[in-house]
C-alpha atoms as a PDB file:
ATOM      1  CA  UNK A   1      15.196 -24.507 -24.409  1.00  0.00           C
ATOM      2  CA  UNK A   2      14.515 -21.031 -22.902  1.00  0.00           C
ATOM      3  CA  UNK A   3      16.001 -19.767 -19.247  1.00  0.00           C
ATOM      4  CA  UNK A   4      13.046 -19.134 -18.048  1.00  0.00           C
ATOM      5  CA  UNK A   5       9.229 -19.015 -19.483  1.00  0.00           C
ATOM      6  CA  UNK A   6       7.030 -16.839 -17.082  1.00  0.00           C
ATOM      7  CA  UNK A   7       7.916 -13.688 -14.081  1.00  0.00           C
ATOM      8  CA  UNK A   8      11.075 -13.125 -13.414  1.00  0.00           C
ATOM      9  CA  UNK A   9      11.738 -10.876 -10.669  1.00  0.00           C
ATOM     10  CA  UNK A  10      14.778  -8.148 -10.582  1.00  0.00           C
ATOM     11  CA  UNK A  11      15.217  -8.339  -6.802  1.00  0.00           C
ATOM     12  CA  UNK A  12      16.219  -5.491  -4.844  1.00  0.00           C
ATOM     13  CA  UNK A  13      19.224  -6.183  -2.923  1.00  0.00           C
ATOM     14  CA  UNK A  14      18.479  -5.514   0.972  1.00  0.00           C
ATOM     15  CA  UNK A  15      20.849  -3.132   2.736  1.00  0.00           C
ATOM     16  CA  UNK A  16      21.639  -3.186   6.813  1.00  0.00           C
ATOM     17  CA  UNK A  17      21.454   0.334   8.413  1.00  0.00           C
ATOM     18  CA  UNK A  18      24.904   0.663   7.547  1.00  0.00           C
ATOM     19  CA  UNK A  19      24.864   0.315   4.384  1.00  0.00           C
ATOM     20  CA  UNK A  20      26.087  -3.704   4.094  1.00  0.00           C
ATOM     21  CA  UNK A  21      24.040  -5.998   2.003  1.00  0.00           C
ATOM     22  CA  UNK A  22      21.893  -7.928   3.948  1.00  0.00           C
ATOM     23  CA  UNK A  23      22.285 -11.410   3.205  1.00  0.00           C
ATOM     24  CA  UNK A  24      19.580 -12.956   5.686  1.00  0.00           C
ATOM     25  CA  UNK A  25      16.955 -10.956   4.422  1.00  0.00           C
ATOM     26  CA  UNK A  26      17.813 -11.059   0.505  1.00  0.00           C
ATOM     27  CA  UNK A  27      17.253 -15.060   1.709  1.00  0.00           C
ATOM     28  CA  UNK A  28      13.839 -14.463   3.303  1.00  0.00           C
ATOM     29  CA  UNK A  29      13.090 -12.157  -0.012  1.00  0.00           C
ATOM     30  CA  UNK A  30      14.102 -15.375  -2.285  1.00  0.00           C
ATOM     31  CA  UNK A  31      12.126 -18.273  -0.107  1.00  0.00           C
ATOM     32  CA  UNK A  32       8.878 -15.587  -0.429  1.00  0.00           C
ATOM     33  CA  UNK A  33       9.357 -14.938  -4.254  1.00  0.00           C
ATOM     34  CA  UNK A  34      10.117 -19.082  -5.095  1.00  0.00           C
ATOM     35  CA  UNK A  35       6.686 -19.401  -2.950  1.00  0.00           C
ATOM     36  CA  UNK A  36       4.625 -16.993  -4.441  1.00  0.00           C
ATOM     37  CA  UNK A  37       5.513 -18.519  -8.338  1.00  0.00           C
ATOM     38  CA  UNK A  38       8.174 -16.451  -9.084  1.00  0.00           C
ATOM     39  CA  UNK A  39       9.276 -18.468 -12.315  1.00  0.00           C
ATOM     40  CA  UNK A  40      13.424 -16.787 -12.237  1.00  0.00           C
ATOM     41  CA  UNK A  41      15.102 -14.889 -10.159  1.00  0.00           C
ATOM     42  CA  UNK A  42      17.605 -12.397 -11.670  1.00  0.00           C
ATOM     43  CA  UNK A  43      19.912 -10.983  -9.045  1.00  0.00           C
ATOM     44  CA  UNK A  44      22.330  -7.904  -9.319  1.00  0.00           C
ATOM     45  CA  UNK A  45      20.378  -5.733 -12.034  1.00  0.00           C
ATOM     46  CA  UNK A  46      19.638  -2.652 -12.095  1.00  0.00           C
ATOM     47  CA  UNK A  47      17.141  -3.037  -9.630  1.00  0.00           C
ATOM     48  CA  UNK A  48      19.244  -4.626  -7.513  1.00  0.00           C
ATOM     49  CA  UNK A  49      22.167  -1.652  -7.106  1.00  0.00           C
ATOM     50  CA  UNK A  50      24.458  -3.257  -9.200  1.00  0.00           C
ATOM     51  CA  UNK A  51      26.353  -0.190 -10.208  1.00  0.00           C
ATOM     52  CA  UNK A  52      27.058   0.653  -6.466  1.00  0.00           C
ATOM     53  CA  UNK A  53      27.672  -2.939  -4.934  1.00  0.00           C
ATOM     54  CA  UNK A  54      31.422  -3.217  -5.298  1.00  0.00           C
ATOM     55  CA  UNK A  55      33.203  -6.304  -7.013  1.00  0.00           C
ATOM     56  CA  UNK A  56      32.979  -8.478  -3.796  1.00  0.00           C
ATOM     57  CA  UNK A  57      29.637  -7.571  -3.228  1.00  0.00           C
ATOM     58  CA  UNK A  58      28.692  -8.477  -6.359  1.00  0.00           C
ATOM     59  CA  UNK A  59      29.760 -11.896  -6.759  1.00  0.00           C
ATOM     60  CA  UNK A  60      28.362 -12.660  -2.824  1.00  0.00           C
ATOM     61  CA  UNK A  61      25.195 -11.981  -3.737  1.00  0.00           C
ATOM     62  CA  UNK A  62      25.540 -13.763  -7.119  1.00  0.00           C
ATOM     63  CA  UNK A  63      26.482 -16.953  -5.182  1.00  0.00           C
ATOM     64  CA  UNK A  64      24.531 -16.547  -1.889  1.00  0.00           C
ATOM     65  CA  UNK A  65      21.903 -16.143  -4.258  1.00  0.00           C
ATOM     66  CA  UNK A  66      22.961 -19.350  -5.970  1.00  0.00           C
ATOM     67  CA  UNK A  67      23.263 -21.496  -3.179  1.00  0.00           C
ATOM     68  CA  UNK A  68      20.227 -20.574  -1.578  1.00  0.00           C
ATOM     69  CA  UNK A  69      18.016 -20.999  -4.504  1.00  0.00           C
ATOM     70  CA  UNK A  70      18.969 -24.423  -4.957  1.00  0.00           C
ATOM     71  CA  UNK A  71      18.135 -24.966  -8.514  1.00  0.00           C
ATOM     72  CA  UNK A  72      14.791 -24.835  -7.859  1.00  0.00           C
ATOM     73  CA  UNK A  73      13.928 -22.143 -10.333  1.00  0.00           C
ATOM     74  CA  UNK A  74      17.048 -20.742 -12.610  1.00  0.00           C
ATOM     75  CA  UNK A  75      19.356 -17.723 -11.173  1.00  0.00           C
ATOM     76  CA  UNK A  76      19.901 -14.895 -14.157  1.00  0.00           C
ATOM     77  CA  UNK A  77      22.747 -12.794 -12.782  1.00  0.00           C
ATOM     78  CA  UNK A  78      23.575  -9.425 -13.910  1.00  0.00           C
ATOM     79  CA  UNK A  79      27.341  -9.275 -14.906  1.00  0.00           C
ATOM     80  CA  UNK A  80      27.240  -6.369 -17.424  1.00  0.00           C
ATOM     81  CA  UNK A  81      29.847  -3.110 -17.813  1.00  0.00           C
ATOM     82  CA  UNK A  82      30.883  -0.203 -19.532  1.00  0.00           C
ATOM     83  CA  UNK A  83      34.098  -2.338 -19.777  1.00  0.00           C
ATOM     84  CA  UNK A  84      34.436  -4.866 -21.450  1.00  0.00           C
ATOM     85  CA  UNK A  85      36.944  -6.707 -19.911  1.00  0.00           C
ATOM     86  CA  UNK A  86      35.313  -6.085 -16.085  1.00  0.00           C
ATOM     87  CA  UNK A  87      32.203  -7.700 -17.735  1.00  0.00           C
ATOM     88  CA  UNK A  88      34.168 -10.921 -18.919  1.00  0.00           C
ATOM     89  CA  UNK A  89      35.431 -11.050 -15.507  1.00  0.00           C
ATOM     90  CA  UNK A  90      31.974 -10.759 -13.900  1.00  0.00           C
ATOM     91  CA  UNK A  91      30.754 -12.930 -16.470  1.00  0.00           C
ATOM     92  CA  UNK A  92      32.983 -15.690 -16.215  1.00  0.00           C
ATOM     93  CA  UNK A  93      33.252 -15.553 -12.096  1.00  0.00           C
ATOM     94  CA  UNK A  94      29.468 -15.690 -11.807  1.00  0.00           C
ATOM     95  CA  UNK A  95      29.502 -18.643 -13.869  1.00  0.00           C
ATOM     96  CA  UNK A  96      31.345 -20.100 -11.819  1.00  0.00           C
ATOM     97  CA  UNK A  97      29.262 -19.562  -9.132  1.00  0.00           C
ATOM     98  CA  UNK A  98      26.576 -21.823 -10.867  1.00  0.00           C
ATOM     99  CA  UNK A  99      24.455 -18.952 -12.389  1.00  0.00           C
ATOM    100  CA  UNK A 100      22.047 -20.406 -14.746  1.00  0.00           C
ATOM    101  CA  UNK A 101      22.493 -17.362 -17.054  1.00  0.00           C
ATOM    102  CA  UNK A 102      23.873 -14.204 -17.052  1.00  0.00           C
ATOM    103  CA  UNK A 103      22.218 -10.351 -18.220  1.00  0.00           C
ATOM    104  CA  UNK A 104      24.721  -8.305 -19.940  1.00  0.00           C
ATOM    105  CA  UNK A 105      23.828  -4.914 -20.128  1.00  0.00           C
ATOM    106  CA  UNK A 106      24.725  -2.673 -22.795  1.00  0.00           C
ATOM    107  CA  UNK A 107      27.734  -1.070 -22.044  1.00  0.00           C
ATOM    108  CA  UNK A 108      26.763   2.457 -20.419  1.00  0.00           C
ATOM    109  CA  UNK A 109      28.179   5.879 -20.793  1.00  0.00           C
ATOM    110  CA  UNK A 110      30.538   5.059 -23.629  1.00  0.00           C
ATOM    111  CA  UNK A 111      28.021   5.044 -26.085  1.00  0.00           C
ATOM    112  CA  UNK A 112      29.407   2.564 -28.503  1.00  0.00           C
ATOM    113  CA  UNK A 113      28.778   1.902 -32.064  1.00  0.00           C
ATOM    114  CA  UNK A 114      26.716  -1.072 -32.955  1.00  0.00           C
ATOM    115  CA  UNK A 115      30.193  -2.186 -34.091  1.00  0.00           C
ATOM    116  CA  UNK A 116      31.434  -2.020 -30.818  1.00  0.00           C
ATOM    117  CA  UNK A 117      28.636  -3.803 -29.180  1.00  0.00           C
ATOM    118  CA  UNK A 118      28.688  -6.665 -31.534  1.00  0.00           C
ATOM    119  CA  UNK A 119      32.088  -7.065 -30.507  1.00  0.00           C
ATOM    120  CA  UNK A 120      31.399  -6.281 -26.860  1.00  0.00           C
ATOM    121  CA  UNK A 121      28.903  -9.029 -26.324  1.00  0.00           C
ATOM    122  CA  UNK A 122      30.957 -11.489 -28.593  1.00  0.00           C
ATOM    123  CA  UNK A 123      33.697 -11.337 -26.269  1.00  0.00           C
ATOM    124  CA  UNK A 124      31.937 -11.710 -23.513  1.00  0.00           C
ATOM    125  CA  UNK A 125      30.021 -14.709 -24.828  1.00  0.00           C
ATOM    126  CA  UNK A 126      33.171 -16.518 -26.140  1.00  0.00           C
ATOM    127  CA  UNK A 127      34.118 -16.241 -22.602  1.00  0.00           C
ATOM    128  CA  UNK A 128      31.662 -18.071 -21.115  1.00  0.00           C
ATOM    129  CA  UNK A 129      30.763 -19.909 -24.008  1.00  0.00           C
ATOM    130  CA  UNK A 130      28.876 -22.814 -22.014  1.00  0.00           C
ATOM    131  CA  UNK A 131      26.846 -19.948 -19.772  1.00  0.00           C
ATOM    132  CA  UNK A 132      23.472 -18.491 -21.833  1.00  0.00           C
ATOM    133  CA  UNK A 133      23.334 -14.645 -21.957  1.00  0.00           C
ATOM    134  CA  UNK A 134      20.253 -12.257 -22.010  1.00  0.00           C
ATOM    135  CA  UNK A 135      20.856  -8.933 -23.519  1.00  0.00           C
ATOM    136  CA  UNK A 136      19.844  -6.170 -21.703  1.00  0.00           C
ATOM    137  CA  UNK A 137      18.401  -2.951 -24.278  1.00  0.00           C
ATOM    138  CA  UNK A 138      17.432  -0.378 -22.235  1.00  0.00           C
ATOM    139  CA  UNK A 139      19.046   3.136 -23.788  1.00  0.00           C
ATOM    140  CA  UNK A 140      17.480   5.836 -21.743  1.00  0.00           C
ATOM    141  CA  UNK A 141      19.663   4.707 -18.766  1.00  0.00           C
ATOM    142  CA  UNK A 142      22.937   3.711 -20.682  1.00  0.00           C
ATOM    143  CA  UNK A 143      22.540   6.217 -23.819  1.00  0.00           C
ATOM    144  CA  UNK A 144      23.112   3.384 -25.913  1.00  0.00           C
ATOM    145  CA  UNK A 145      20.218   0.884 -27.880  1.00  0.00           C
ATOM    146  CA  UNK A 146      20.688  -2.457 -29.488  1.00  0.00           C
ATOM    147  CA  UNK A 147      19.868  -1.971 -32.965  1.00  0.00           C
ATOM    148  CA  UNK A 148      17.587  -5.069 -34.229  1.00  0.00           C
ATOM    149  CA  UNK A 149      19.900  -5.928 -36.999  1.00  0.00           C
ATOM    150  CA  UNK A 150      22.565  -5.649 -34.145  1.00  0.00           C
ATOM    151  CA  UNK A 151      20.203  -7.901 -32.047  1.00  0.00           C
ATOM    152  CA  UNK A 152      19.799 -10.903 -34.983  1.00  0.00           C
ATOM    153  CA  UNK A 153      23.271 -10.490 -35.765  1.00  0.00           C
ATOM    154  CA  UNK A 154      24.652 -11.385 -32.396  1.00  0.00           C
ATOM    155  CA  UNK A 155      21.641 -13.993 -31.675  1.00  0.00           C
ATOM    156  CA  UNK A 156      22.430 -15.625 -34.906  1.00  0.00           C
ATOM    157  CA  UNK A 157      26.021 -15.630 -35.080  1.00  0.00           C
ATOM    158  CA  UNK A 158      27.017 -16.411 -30.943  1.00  0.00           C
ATOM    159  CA  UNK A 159      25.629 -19.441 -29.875  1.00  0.00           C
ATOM    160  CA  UNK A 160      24.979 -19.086 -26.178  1.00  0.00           C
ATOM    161  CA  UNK A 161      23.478 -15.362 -26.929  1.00  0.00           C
ATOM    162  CA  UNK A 162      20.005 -16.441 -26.899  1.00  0.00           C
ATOM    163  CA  UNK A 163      17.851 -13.545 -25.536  1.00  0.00           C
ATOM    164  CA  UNK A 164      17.132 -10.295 -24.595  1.00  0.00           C
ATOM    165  CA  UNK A 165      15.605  -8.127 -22.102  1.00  0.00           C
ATOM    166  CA  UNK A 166      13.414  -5.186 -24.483  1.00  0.00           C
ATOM    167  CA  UNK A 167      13.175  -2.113 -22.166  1.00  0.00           C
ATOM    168  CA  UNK A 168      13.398   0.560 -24.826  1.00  0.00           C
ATOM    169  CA  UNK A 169       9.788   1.335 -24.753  1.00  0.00           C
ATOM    170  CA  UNK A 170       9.799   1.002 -28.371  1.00  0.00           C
ATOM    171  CA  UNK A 171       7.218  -2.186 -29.131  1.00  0.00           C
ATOM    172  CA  UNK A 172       8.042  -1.213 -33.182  1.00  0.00           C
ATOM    173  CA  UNK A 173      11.602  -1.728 -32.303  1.00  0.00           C
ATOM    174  CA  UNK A 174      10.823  -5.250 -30.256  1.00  0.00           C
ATOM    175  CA  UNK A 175       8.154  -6.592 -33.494  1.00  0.00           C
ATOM    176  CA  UNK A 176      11.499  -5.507 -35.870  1.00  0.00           C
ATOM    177  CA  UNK A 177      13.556  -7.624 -33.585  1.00  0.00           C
ATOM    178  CA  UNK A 178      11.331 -10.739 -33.314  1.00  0.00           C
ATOM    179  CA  UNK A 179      10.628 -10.678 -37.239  1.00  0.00           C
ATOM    180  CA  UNK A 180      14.593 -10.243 -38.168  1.00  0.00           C
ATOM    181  CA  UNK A 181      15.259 -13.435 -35.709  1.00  0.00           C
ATOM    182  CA  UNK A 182      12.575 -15.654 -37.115  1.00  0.00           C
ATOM    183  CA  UNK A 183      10.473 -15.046 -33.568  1.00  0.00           C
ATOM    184  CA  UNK A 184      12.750 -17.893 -32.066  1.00  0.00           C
ATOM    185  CA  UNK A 185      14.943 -14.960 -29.803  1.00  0.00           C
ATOM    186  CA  UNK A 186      13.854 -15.316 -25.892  1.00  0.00           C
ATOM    187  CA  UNK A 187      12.173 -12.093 -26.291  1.00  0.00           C
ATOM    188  CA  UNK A 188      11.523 -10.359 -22.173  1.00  0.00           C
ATOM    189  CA  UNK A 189       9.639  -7.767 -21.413  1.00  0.00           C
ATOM    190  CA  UNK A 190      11.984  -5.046 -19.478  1.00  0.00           C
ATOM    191  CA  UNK A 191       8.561  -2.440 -18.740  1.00  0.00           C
ATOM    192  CA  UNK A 192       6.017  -3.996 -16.487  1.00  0.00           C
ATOM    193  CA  UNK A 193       3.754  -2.039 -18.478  1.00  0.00           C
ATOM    194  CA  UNK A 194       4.304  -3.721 -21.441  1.00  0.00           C
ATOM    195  CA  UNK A 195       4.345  -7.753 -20.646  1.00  0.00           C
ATOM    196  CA  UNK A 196       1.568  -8.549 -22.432  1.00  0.00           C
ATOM    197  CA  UNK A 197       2.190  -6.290 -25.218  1.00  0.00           C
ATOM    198  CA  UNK A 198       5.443  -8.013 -25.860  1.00  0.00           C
ATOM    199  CA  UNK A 199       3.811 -11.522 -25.119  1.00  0.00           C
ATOM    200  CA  UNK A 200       1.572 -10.520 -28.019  1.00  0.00           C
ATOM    201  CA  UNK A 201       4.518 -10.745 -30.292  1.00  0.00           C
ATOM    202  CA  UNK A 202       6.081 -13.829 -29.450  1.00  0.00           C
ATOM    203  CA  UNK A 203       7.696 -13.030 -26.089  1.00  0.00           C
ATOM    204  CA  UNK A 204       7.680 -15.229 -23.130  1.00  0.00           C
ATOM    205  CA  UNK A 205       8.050 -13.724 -19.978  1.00  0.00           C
ATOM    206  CA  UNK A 206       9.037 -10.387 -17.822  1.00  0.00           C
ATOM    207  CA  UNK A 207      12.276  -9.552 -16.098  1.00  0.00           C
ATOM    208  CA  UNK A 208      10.277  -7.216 -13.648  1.00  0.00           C
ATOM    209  CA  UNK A 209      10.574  -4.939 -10.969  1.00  0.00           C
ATOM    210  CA  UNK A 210       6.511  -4.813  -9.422  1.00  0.00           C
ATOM    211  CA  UNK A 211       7.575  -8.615  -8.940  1.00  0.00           C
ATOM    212  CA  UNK A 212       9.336  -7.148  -5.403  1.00  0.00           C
ATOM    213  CA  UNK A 213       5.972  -6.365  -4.159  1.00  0.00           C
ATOM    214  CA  UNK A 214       3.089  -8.374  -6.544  1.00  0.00           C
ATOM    215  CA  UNK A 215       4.725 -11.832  -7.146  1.00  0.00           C
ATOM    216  CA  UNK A 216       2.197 -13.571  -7.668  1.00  0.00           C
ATOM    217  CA  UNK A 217      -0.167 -11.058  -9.400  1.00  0.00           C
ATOM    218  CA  UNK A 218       3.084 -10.580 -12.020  1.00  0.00           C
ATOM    219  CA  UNK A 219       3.537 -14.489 -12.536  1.00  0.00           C
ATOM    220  CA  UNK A 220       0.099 -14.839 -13.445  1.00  0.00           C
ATOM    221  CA  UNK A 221      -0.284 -12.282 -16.215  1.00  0.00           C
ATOM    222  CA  UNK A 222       2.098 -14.282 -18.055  1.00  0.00           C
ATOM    223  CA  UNK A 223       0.974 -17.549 -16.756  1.00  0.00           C
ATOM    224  CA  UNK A 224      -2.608 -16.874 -18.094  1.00  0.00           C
ATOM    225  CA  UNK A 225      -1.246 -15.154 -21.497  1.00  0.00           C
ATOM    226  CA  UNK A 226       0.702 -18.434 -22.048  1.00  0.00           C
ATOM    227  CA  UNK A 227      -2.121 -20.766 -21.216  1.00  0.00           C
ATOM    228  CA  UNK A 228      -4.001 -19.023 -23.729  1.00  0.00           C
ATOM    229  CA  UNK A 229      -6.455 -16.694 -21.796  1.00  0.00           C
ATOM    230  CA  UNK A 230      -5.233 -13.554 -23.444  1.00  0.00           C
ATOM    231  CA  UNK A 231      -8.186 -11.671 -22.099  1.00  0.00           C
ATOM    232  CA  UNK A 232      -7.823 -12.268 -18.184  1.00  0.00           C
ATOM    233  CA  UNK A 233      -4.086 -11.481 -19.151  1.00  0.00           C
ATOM    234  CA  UNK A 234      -4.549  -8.380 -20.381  1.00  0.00           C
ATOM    235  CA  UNK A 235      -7.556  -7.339 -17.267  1.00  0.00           C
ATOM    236  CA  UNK A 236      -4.712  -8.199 -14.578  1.00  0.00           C
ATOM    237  CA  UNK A 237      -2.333  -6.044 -16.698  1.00  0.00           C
ATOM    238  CA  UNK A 238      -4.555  -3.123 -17.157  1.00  0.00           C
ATOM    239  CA  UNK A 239      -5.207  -3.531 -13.323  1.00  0.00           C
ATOM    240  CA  UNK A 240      -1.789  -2.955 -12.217  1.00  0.00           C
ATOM    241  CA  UNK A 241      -0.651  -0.169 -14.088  1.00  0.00           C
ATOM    242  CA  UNK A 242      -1.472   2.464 -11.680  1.00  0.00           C
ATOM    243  CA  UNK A 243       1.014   0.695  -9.270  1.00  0.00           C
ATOM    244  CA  UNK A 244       3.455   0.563 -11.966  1.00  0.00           C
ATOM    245  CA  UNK A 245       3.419   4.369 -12.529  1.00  0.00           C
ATOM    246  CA  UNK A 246       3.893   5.103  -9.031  1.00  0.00           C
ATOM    247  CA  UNK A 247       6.688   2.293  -8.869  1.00  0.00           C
ATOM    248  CA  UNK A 248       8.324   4.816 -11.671  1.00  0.00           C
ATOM    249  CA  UNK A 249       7.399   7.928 -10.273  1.00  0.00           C
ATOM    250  CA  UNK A 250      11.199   7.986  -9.892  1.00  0.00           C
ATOM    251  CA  UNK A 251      14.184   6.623 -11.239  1.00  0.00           C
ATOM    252  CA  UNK A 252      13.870   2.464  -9.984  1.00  0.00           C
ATOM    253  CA  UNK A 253      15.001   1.533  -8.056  1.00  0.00           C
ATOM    254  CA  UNK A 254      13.954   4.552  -5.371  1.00  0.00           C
ATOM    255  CA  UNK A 255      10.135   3.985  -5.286  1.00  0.00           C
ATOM    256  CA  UNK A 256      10.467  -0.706  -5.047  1.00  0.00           C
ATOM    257  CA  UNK A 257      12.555  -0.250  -2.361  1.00  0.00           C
ATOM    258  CA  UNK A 258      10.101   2.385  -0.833  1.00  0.00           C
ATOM    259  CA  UNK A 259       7.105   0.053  -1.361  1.00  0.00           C
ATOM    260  CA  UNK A 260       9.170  -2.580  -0.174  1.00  0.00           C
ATOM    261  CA  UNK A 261       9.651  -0.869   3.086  1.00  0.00           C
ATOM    262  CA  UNK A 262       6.272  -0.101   3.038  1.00  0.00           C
ATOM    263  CA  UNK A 263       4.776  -3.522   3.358  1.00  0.00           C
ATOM    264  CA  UNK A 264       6.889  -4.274   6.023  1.00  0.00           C
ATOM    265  CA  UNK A 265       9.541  -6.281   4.288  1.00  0.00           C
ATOM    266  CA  UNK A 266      12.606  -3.654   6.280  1.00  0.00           C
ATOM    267  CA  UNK A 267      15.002  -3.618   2.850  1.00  0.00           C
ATOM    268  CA  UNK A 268      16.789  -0.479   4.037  1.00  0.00           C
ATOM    269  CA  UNK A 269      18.329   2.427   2.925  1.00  0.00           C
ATOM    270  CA  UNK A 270      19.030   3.240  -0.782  1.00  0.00           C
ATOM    271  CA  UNK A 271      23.281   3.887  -1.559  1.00  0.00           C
ATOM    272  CA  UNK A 272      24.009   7.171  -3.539  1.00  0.00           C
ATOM    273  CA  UNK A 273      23.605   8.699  -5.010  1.00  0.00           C
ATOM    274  CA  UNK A 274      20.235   7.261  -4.694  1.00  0.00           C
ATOM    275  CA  UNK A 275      18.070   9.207  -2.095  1.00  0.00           C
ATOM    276  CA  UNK A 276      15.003   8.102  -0.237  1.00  0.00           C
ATOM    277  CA  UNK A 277      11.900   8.805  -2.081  1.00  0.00           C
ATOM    278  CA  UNK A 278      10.120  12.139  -1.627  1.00  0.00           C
ATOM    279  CA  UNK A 279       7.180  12.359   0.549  1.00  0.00           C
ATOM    280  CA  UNK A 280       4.620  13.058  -1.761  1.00  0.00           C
ATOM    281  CA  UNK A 281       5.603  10.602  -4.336  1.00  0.00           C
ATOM    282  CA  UNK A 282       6.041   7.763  -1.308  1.00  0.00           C
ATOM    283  CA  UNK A 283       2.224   9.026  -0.469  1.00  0.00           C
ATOM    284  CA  UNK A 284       1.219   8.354  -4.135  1.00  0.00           C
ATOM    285  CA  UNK A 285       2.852   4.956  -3.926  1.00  0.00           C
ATOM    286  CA  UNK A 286       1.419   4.090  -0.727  1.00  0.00           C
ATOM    287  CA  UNK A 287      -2.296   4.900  -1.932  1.00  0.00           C
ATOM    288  CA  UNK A 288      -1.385   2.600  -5.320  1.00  0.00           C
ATOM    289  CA  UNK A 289      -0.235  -0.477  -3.274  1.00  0.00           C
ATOM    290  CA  UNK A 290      -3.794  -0.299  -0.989  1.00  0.00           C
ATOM    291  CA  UNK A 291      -5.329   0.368  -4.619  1.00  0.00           C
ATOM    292  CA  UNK A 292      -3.895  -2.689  -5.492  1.00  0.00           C
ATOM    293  CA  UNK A 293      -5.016  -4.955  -2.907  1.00  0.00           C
ATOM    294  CA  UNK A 294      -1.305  -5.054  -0.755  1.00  0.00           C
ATOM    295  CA  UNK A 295      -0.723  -4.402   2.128  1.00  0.00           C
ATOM    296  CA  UNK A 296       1.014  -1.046   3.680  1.00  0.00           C
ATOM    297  CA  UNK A 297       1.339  -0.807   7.212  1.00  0.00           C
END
């Protein structure tokens, strides 16, 4: 049975002025999404500052997130590394935790062999052996892709490896891996421009960042893809990719947080590196959201 069918939402983690995470409002955040149909929730990504919240950090929001959520729609937390063995502790700790599943990011900056993935994600799994993992592709931020014959290799030899978040941008590269795995990989869309494209060839749901701000708009182009209305899928995904250009106007997470901010929803400041978005581009966003029917104020 899959994770998660449906939206899931990469939530930006909320910062006080002083940089802390901001656990009371990363709770209001999670009460708005599990309201609005939200159909996952997938905490500590890349979306969510992983690479700057520290160890600590990272497991409090993991469980906070955990505990708060209540089982009422599964947790997917990010626990991947350039090392190996930080990732197996990450893994294994936010399994403990009660995660339902974890994202595992390829490893990023070492730029390992498909070799070394295989046995990067293998390790990881054997670890947590009784915990699903989601693969994370997404090479233009880690310099390293998941080859599909990597991809069916690991999905058909590791049992609890059982799908993968597609962000390469390459929908040749996402049909190669659904054929090579029989179509029976939990295939996610990592490009909010490109849910229904990947829906189209067997996928089953988005691990996406305009979730932050369009919950409900983002649930229901899959919701209406899987019910079978392909057409009024693909209109409300056509419709919201002017906001998803401005949400990438710059590196993500800079603009969500913006927009964030923007509607109201006080997320604070961005760590560094990460700066605050530039005017013009926050201007641009700002005229996409009202575009979109949200509210800016």
């Amino acid at each position: 049975m899959a994770i998660f069918k449906g939206s899931g939402v990469a939530i930006v983690t909320p910062m006080n002025e002083d940089f802390s995470v901001n656990f009371e409002k990363l709770g209001e955040m999670l009460e708005e999404q599990i309201t609005s149909g939200t159909d996952a929730i997938i905490i500590c990504g890349t979306t969510g500052e992983s690479s700057t919240l520290n160890e600590d950090e990272h497991l409090q929001a993991i469980k906070y997130t955990v505990d708060k959520v209540a089982k009422r729609i599964p947790v997917v937390a990010g626990t991947g590394s350039n090392c190996t063995a930080t990732a197996i502790r990450l893994s294994k700790e936010a399994a403990e935790c009660g995660a339902d599943a974890l994202l595992v990011v390829t490893p990023y900056y070492n730029k390992a062999t498909q070799k070394g993935l295989i046995n990067h994600y293998t390790a990881i799994a054997n670890e947590v052996a009784d915990t699903p993992i989601i693969m994370y592709s997404v090479a233009s931020r880690t310099g390293c892709n998941l080859q599909p014959e990597t991809v069916a290799t690991l999905f058909r030899d590791v049992e609890n490896i059982v799908g993968i978040k597609e962000a390469s941008g390459n929908i040749s590269q996402v049909a190669q891996i659904m054929h090579l795995t029989n179509g029976e990989i939990d295939m996610y869309s990592g490009n909010d421009d490109q849910i229904v494209p990947i829906l189209s060839l067997g996928g089953i749901g988005v691990i996406s960042v305009i979730a932050n701000v369009a919950p409900a708009q983002t649930h229901e182009v899959v919701a209406k893809y899987l019910a079978g209305d392909v057409a009024e899928s693909c209109k409300l995904q056509l419709e919201m990719l002017p906001l998803v250009d401005a949400l990438f106007c710059e590196v993500n997470p800079i603009p969500v947080k913006a927009g964030m901010n923007l509607m109201g929803k006080a997320c604070g400041p961005l760590r560094a590196p990460l700066t605050e978005m530039e005017d013009a581009n926050k201007e641009r966003l700002a005229q996409a959201m009202r575009d979109y029917g949200l509210t800016v104020v």
